[in-house]
Protein backbone atom coordinates (compact mmCIF):
# COMPACT_ATOMS: atom_id res chain seq x y z
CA UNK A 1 6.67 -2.12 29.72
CA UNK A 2 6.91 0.85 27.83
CA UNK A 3 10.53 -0.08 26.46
CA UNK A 4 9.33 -3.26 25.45
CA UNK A 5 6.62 -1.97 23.29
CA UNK A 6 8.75 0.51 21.88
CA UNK A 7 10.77 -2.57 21.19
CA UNK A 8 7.98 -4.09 18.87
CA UNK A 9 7.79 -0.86 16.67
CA UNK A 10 11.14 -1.59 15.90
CA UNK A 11 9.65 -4.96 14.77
CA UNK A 12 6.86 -3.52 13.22
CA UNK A 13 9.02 -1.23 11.93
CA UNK A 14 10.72 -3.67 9.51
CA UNK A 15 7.80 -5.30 8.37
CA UNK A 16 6.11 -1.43 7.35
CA UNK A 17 9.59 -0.94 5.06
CA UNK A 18 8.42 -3.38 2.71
CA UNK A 19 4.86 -1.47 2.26
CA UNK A 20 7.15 1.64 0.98
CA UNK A 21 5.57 2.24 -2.41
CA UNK A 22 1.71 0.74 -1.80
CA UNK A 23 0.80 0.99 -5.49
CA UNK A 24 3.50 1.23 -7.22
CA UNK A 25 3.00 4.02 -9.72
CA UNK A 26 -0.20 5.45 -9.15
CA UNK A 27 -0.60 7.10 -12.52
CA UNK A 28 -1.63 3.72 -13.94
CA UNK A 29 -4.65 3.66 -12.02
CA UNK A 30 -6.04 7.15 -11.64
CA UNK A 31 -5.61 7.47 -15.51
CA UNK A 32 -8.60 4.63 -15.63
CA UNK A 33 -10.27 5.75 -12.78
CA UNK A 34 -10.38 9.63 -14.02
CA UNK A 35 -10.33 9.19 -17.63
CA UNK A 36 -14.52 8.87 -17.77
CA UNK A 37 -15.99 11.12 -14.82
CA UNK A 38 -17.61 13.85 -16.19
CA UNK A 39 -15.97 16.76 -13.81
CA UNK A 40 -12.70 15.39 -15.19
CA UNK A 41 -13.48 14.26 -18.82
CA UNK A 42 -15.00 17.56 -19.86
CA UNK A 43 -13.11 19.91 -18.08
CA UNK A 44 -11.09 22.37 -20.51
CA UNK A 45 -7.42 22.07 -20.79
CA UNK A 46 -5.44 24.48 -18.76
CA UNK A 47 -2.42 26.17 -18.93
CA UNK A 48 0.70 25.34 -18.03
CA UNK A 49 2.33 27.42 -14.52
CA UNK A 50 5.52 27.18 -12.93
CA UNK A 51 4.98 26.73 -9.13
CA UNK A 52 7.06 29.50 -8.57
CA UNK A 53 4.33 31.83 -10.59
CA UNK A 54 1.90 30.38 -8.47
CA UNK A 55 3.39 31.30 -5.00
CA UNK A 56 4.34 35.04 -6.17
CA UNK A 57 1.09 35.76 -7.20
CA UNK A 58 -1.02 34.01 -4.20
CA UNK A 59 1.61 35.02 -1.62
CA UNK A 60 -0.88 36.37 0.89
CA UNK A 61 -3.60 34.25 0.30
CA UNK A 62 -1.22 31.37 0.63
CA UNK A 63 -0.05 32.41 4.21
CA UNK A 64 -3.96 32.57 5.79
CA UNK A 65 -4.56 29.50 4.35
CA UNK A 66 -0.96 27.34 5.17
CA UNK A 67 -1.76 29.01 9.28
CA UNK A 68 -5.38 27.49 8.65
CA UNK A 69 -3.78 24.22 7.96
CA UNK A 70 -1.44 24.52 10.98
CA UNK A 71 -4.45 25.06 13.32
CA UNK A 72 -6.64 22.33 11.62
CA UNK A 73 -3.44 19.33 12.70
CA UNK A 74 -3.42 20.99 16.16
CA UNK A 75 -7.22 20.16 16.75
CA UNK A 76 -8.28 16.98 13.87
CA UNK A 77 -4.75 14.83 14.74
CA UNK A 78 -4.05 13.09 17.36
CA UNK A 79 -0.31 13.29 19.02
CA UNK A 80 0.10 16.04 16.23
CA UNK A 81 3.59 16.98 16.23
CA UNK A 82 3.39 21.07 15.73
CA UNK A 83 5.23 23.16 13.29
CA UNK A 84 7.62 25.34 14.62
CA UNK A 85 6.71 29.39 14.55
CA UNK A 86 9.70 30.08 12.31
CA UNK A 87 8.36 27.72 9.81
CA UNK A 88 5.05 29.99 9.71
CA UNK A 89 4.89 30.81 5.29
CA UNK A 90 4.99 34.89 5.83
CA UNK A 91 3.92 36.66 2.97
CA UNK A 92 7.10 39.17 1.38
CA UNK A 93 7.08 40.28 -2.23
CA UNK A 94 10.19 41.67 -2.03
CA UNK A 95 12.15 38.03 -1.77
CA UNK A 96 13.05 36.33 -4.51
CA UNK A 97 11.17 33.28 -6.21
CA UNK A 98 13.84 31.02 -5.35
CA UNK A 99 13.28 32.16 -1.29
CA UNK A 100 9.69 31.85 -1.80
CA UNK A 101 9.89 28.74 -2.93
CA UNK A 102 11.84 27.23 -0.23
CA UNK A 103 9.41 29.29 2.71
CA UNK A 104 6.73 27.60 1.09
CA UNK A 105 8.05 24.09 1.06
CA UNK A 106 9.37 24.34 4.64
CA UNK A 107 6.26 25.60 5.76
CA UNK A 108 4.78 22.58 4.33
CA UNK A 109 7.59 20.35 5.67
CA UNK A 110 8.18 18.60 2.58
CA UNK A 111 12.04 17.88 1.65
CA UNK A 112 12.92 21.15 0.09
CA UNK A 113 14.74 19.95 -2.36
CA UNK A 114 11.61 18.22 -3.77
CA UNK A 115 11.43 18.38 -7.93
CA UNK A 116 7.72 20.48 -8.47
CA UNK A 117 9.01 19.70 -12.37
CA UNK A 118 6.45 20.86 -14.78
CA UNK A 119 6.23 16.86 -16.22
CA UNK A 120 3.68 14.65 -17.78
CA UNK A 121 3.41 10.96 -16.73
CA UNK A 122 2.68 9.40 -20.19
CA UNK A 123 -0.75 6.85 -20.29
CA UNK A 124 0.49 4.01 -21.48
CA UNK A 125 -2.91 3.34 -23.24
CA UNK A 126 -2.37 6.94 -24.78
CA UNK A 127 1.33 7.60 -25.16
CA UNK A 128 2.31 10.93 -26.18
CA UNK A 129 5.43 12.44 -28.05
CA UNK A 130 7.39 14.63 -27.25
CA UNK A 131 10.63 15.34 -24.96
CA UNK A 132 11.33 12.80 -22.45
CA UNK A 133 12.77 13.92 -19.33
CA UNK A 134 14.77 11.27 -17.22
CA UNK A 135 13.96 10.68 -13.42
CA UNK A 136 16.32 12.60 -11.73
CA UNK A 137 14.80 15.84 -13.26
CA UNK A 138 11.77 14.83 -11.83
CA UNK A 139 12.59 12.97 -8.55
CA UNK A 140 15.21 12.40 -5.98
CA UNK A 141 14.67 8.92 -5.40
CA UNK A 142 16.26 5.96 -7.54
CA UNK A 143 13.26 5.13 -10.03
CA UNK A 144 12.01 1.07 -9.46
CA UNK A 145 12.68 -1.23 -11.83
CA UNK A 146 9.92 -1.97 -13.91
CA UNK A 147 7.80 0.94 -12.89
CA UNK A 148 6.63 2.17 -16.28
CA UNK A 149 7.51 5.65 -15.43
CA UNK A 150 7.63 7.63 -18.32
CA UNK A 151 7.83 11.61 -18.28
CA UNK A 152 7.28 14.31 -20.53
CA UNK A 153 8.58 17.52 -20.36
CA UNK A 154 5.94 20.64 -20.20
CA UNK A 155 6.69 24.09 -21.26
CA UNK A 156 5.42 27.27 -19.24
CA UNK A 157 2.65 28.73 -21.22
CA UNK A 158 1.25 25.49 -23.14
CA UNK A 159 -1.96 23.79 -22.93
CA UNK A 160 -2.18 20.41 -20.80
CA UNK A 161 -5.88 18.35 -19.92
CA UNK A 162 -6.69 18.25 -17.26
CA UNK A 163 -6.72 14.33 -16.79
CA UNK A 164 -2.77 14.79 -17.95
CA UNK A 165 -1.80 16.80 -14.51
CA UNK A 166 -4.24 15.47 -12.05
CA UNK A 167 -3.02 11.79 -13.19
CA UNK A 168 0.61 12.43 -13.27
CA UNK A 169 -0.20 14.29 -9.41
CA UNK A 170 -1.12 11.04 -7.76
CA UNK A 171 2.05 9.85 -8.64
CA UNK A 172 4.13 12.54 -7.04
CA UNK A 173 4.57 12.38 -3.39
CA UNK A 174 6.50 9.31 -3.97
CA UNK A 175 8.77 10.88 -6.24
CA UNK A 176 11.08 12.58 -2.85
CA UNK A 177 8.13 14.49 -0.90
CA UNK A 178 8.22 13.14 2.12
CA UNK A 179 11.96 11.57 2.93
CA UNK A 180 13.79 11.94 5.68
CA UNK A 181 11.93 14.67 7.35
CA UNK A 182 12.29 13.43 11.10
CA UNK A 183 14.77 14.70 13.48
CA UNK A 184 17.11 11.68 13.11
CA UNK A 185 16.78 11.43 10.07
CA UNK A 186 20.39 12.52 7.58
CA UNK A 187 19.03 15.56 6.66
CA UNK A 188 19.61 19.27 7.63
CA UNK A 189 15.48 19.94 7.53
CA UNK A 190 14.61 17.00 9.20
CA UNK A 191 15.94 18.57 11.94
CA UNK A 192 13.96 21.66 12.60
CA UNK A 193 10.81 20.72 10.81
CA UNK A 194 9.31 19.38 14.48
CA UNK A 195 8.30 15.75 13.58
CA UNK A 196 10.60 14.50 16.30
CA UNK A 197 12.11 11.33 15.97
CA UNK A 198 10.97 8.68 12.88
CA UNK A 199 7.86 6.30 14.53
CA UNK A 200 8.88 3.50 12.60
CA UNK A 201 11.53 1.87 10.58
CA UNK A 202 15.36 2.52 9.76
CA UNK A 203 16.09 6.33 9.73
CA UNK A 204 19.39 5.89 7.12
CA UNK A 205 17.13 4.04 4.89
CA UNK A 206 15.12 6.82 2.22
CA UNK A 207 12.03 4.85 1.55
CA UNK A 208 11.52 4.20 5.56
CA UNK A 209 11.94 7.64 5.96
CA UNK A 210 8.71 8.37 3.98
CA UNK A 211 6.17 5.31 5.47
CA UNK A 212 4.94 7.02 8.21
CA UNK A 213 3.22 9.61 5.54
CA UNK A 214 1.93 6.85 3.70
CA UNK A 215 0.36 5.06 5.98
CA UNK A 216 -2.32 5.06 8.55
CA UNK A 217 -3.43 1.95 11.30
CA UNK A 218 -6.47 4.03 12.65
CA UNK A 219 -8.55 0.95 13.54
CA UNK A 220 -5.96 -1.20 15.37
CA UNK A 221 -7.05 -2.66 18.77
CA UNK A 222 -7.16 -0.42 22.11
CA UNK A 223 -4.09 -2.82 22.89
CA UNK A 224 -2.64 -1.92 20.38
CA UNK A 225 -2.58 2.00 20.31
CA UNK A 226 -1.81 1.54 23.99
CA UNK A 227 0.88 -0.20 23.76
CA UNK A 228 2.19 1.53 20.00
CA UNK A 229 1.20 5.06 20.41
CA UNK A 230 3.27 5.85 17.27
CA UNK A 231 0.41 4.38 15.44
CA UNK A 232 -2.06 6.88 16.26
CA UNK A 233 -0.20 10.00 14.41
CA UNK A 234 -1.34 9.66 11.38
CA UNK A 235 0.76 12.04 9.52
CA UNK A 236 -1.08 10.74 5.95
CA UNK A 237 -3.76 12.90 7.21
CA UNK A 238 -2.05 15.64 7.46
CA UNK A 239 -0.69 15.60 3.53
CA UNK A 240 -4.32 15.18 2.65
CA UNK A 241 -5.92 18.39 4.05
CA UNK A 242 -2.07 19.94 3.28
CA UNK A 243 -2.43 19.50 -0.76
CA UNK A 244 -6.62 19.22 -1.35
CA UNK A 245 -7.10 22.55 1.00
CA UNK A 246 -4.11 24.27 -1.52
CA UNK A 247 -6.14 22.52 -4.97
CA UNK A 248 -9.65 24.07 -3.80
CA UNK A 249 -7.96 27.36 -3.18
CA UNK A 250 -5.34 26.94 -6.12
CA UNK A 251 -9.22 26.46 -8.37
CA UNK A 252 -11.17 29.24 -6.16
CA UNK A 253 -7.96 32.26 -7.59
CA UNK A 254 -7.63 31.02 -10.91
CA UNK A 255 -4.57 28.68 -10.84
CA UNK A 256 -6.26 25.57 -12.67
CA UNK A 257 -3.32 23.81 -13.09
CA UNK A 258 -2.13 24.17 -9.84
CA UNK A 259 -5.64 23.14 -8.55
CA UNK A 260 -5.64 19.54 -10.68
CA UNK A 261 -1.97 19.02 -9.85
CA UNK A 262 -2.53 19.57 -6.09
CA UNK A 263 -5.65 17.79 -6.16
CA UNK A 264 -3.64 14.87 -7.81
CA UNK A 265 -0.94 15.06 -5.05
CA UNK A 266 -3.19 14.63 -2.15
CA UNK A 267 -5.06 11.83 -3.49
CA UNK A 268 -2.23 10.03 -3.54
CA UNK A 269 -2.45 9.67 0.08
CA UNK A 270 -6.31 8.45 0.34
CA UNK A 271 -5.05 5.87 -2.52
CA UNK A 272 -2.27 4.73 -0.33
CA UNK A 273 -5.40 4.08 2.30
CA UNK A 274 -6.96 1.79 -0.17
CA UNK A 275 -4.46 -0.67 -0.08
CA UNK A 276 -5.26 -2.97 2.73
CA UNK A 277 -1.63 -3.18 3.65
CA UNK A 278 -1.27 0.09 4.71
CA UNK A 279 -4.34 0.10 7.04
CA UNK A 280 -3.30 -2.31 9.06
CA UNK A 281 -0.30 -3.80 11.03
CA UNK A 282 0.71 -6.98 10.38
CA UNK A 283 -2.49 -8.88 8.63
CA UNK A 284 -2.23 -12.26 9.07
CA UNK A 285 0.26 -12.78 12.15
CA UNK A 286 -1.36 -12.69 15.53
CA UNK A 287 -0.07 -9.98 18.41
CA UNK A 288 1.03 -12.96 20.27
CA UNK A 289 4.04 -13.90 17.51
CA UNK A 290 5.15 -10.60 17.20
CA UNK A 291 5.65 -9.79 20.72
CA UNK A 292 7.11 -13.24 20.85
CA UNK A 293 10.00 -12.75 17.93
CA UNK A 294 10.54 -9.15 19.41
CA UNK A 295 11.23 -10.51 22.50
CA UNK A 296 13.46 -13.33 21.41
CA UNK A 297 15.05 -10.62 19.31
CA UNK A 298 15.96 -8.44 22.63
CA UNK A 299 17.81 -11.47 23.98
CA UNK A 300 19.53 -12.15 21.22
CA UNK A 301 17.59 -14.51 19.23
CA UNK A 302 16.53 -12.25 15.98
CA UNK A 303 15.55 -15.30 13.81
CA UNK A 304 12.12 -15.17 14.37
CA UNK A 305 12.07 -11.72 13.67
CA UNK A 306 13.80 -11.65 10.97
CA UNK A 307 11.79 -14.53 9.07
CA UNK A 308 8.85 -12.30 9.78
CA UNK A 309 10.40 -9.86 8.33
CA UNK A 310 11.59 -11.21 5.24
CA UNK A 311 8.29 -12.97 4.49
CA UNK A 312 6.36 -10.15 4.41
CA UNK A 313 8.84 -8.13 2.57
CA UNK A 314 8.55 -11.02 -0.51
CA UNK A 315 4.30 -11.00 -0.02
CA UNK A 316 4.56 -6.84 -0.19
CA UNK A 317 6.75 -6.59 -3.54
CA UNK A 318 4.56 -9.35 -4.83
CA UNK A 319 1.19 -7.85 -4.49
CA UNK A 320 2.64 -4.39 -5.88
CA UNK A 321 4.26 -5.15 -8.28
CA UNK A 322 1.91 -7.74 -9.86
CA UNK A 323 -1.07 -4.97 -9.80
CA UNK A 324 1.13 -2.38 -11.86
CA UNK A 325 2.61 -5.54 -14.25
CA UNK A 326 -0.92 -6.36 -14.64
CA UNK A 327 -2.02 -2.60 -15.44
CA UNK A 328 1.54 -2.22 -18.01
CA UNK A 329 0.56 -5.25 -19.60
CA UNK A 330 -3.12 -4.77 -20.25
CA UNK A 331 -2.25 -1.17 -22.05
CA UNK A 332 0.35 -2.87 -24.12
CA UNK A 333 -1.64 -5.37 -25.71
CA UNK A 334 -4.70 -3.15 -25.93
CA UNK A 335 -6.56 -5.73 -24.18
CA UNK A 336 -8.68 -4.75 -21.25
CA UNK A 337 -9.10 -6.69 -18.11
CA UNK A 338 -10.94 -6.88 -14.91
CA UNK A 339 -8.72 -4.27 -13.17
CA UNK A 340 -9.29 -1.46 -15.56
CA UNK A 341 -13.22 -2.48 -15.34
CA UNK A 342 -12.93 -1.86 -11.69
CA UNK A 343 -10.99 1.30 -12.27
CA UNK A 344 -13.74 2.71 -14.11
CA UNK A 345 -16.84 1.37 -12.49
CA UNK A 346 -18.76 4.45 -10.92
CA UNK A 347 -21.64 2.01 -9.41
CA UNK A 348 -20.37 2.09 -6.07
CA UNK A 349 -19.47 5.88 -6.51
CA UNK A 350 -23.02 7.36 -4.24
CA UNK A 351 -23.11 4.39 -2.30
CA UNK A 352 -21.08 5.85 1.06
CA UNK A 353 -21.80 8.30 3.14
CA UNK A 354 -21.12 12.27 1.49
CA UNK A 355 -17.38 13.53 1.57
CA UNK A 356 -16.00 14.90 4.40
CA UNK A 357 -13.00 15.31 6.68
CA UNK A 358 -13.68 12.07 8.30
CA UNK A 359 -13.82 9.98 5.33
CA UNK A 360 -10.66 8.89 5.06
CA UNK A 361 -10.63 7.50 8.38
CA UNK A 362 -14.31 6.04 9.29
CA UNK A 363 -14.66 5.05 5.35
CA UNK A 364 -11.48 4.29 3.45
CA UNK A 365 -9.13 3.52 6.63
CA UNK A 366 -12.18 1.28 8.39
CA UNK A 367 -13.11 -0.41 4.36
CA UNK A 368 -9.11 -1.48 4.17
CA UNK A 369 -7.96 -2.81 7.23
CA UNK A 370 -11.18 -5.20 7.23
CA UNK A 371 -10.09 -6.51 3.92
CA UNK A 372 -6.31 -6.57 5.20
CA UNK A 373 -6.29 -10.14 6.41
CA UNK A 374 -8.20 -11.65 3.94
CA UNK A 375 -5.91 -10.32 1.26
CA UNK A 376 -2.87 -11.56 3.27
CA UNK A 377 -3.98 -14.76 3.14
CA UNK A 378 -5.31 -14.89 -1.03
CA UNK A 379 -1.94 -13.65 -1.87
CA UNK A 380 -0.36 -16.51 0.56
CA UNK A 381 -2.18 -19.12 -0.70
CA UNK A 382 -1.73 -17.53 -4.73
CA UNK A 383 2.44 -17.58 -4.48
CA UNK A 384 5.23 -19.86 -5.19
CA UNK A 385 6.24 -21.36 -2.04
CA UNK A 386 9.35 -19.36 -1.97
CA UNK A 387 7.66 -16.19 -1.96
CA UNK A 388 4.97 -17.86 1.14
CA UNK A 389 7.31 -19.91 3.07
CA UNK A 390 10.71 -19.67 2.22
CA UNK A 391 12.24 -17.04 4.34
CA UNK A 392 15.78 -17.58 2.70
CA UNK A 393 14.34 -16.13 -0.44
CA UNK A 394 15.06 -12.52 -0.78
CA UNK A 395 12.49 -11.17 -3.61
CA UNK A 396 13.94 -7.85 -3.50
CA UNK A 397 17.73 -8.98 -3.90
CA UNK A 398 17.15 -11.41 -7.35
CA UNK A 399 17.71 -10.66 -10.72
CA UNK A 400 14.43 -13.23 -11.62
CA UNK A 401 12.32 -11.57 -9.55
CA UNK A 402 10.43 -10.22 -13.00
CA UNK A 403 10.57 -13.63 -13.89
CA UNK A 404 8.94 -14.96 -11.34
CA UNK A 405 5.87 -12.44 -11.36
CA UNK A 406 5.55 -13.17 -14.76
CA UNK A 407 5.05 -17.33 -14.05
CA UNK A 408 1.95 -15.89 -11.71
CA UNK A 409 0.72 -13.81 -14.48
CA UNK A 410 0.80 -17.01 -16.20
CA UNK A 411 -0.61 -19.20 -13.72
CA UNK A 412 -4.42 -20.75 -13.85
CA UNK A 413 -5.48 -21.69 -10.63
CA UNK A 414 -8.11 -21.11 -8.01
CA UNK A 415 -5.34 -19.49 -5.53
CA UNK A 416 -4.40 -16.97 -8.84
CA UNK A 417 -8.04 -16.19 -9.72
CA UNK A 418 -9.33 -15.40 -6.27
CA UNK A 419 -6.11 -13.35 -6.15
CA UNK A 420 -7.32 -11.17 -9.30
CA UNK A 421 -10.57 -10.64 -7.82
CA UNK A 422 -9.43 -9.71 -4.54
CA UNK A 423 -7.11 -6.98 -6.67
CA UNK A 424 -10.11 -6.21 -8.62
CA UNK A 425 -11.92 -5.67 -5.76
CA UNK A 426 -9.59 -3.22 -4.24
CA UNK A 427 -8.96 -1.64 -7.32
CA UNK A 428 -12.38 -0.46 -7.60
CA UNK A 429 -12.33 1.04 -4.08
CA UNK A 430 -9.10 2.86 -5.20
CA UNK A 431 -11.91 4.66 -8.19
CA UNK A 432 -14.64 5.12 -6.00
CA UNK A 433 -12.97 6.58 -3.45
CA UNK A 434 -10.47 8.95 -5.80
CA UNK A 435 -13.31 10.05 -7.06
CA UNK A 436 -15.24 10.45 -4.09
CA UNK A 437 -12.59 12.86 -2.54
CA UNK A 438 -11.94 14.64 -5.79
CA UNK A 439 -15.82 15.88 -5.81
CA UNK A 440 -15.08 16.95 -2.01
CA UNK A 441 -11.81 19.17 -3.37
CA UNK A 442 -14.41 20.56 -6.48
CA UNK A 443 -16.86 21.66 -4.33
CA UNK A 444 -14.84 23.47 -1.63
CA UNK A 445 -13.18 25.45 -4.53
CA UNK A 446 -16.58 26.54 -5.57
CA UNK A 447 -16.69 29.91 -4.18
CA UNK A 448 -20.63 29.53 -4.05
């Protein structure tokens, strides 16, 4: 029994890989859903610090607080997987920056050969001048097409707001942070950094390597987590306390910069919560199928699977890349629309229950995989039937694939406006709950 259900996260596993970016480019959003808090708005403009600066001068502060992080996984995650002792960050000012550096990243376990660039992502409602920088200075991974990345170089030294950093932040950890860190994975760190083996999805393959970070099925069934104890890891967790603990003591010893941009990076992970594909399984296909194509699949019938497979991989692209066409288009024309409205709204803001460690789970985790199914089936019923039904149709692998997102844009129907709404919808818990969290970090940096 237990080979069998190991069997279906190899199932599961392919229909995850297609959730690999959740919102795609996450600058876009935080830009509206920043740009008119007051904490963020009026906030002076800070200066400009190479990482490297950062570590040297916080090197034994750094090393209480990375061992505090160590012990909070060990008791707050379940089936934590524990840092080795010879990862531990030790504290030695006689090493040199570029040793510090990497101590500091493995202790982390983040891919060490992660970019920390000192780069702008440019609001496309506010595009600034200035030197561009392409993507490989910034990130490892091959950029999307269509993304709307644009980066600006930052000196050492000069003045930056402090919308600028913690915006381009929430963009980061999907710019190389988290690939190929498991023990099977083709890396020389994934092998001592103690994850053990990847939970889910194709260890070769970059953008599987980073899902289990980015995702989090905390309310599945007892089934469920009985059967797929992978699930109940929870690794995106972990990055959360990782990078908001470093912001609130990066603000608390006066490293402003570093506290916006590491306040940025971990609230990319609660935004990844938002979207209700990454809170839960496989919305809209009952246990029952799954096991059933799995099992067909073991005997040498994959076709099921596979359909399931490439079916959700089509629905997935669609619903990301639409939101972030939707967000690019909107700035270009100057023309505001229901998502940025949603972005900005602060209404719901004071209407959950005060941050806390457990709000990501019992608040943003529980709020998304409720909505999960009844997104899954909007964004059926809003596609072209090859995107719904036609399993033959590889979104990913055609050239009209922009195209084809751009006849939705187009479309007026019942299916496409119920679609918008339900994006709207989510879009707004992606604010509240960014914003939510970012009070949380601003308060435990408050040495008061």
């Amino acid at each position: 029994m237990t080979r069998f259900f190991h069997s279906v996260v190899l199932l599961l596993a392919g229909l995850a890989t297609m959730q690999a970016m959740a919102w795609e480019n996450h600058s876009l959003a935080s830009y509206r859903a920043f740009e008119n808090m007051p904490e963020v708005a009026s906030a002076p403009s800070v200066t400009v610090e190479p990482l490297e600066a950062f570590l040297r001068a916080e090197e034994y502060t750094l090393e209480a607080l990375l061992a505090s992080q160590e012990a909070w996984g060990l008791t707050s995650i379940e089936k934590y997987p524990a840092r080795p002792a010879e990862l531990a960050f030790k504290a030695d000012p006689g090493r040199s920056d570029e040793s510090r550096r990497l101590a500091f990243l493995r202790a982390l376990r983040v891919a060490p050969d992660s970019r920390f660039a000192l780069y702008t992502q440019s609001d496309p409602w506010n595009p600034t001048s200035g030197t561009r920088l392409p993507s490989a200075a910034v990130s490892t991974q091959t950029e999307a097409t269509g993304s709307g990345y644009r980066y600006g170089a930052l000196k050492s030294g000069e003045l930056v707001a402090a919308l600028t950093v913690l915006a381009t932040a929430t963009g980061e950890p999907d710019l190389g942070l988290d690939i190929h860190l498991f023990e099977d994975s083709p890396s020389d760190w994934g092998r001592v950094y103690g994850f053990g083996p990847q939970p889910y999805g194709n260890p070769a393959v970059a953008q599987d390597s980073h899902i289990p970070f980015h995702s989090g099925f905390m309310h599945e069934s007892r089934l469920v987590k009985l059967g797929i104890p992978t699930v109940r890891r929870n690794l995106i967790l972990l990055r959360f306390h990782q990078f908001s603990t470093l912001a609130a003591l990066a603000f608390r010893t006066g490293h402003a910069y570093w506290g916006w941009r590491f306040a940025g990076l971990s609230l990319h992970y609660l935004q990844d919560l938002t979207q209700p594909l990454r809170a839960a399984l496989v919305p809209g296909e009952p246990n029952t199928k799954l096991l059933s194509a799995q099992a067909l699949a073991l005997v040498g019938l994959p076709g099921m699977k596979d359909e399931l497979v490439q079916l959700r991989s089509n629905r997935c692209l669609v619903v990301e890349k639409y939101q972030s066409e939707l967000l690019l288009r909107a700035a270009a024309n100057k023309q505001e629309t229901a998502l940025e409205k949603a972005l900005r709204n602060t209404d719901k803001d004071r209407g959950y229950t005060d941050w806390s460690e457990r709000y990501m789970r019992d608040v943003v985790s529980l709020q998304s995989s409720r909505a999960a199914l009844a997104l899954a089936q909007t964004l059926t019923a809003a596609l072209p039937a090859a995107f719904a039904a036609d399993a033959g149709f590889d979104l990913a692998a055609r050239e009209t694939g922009s195209n084809l997102l751009s006849e939705l844009i187009k479309r007026d129907s019942p299916e496409r406006n119920r679609l918008d709404a339900a994006l709207a919808e989510t879009m707004a818990n992606f604010g509240t709950h960014s914003r939510n969290a970012l009070r949380g970090i601003l308060r435990a940096s408050d040495p008061l």
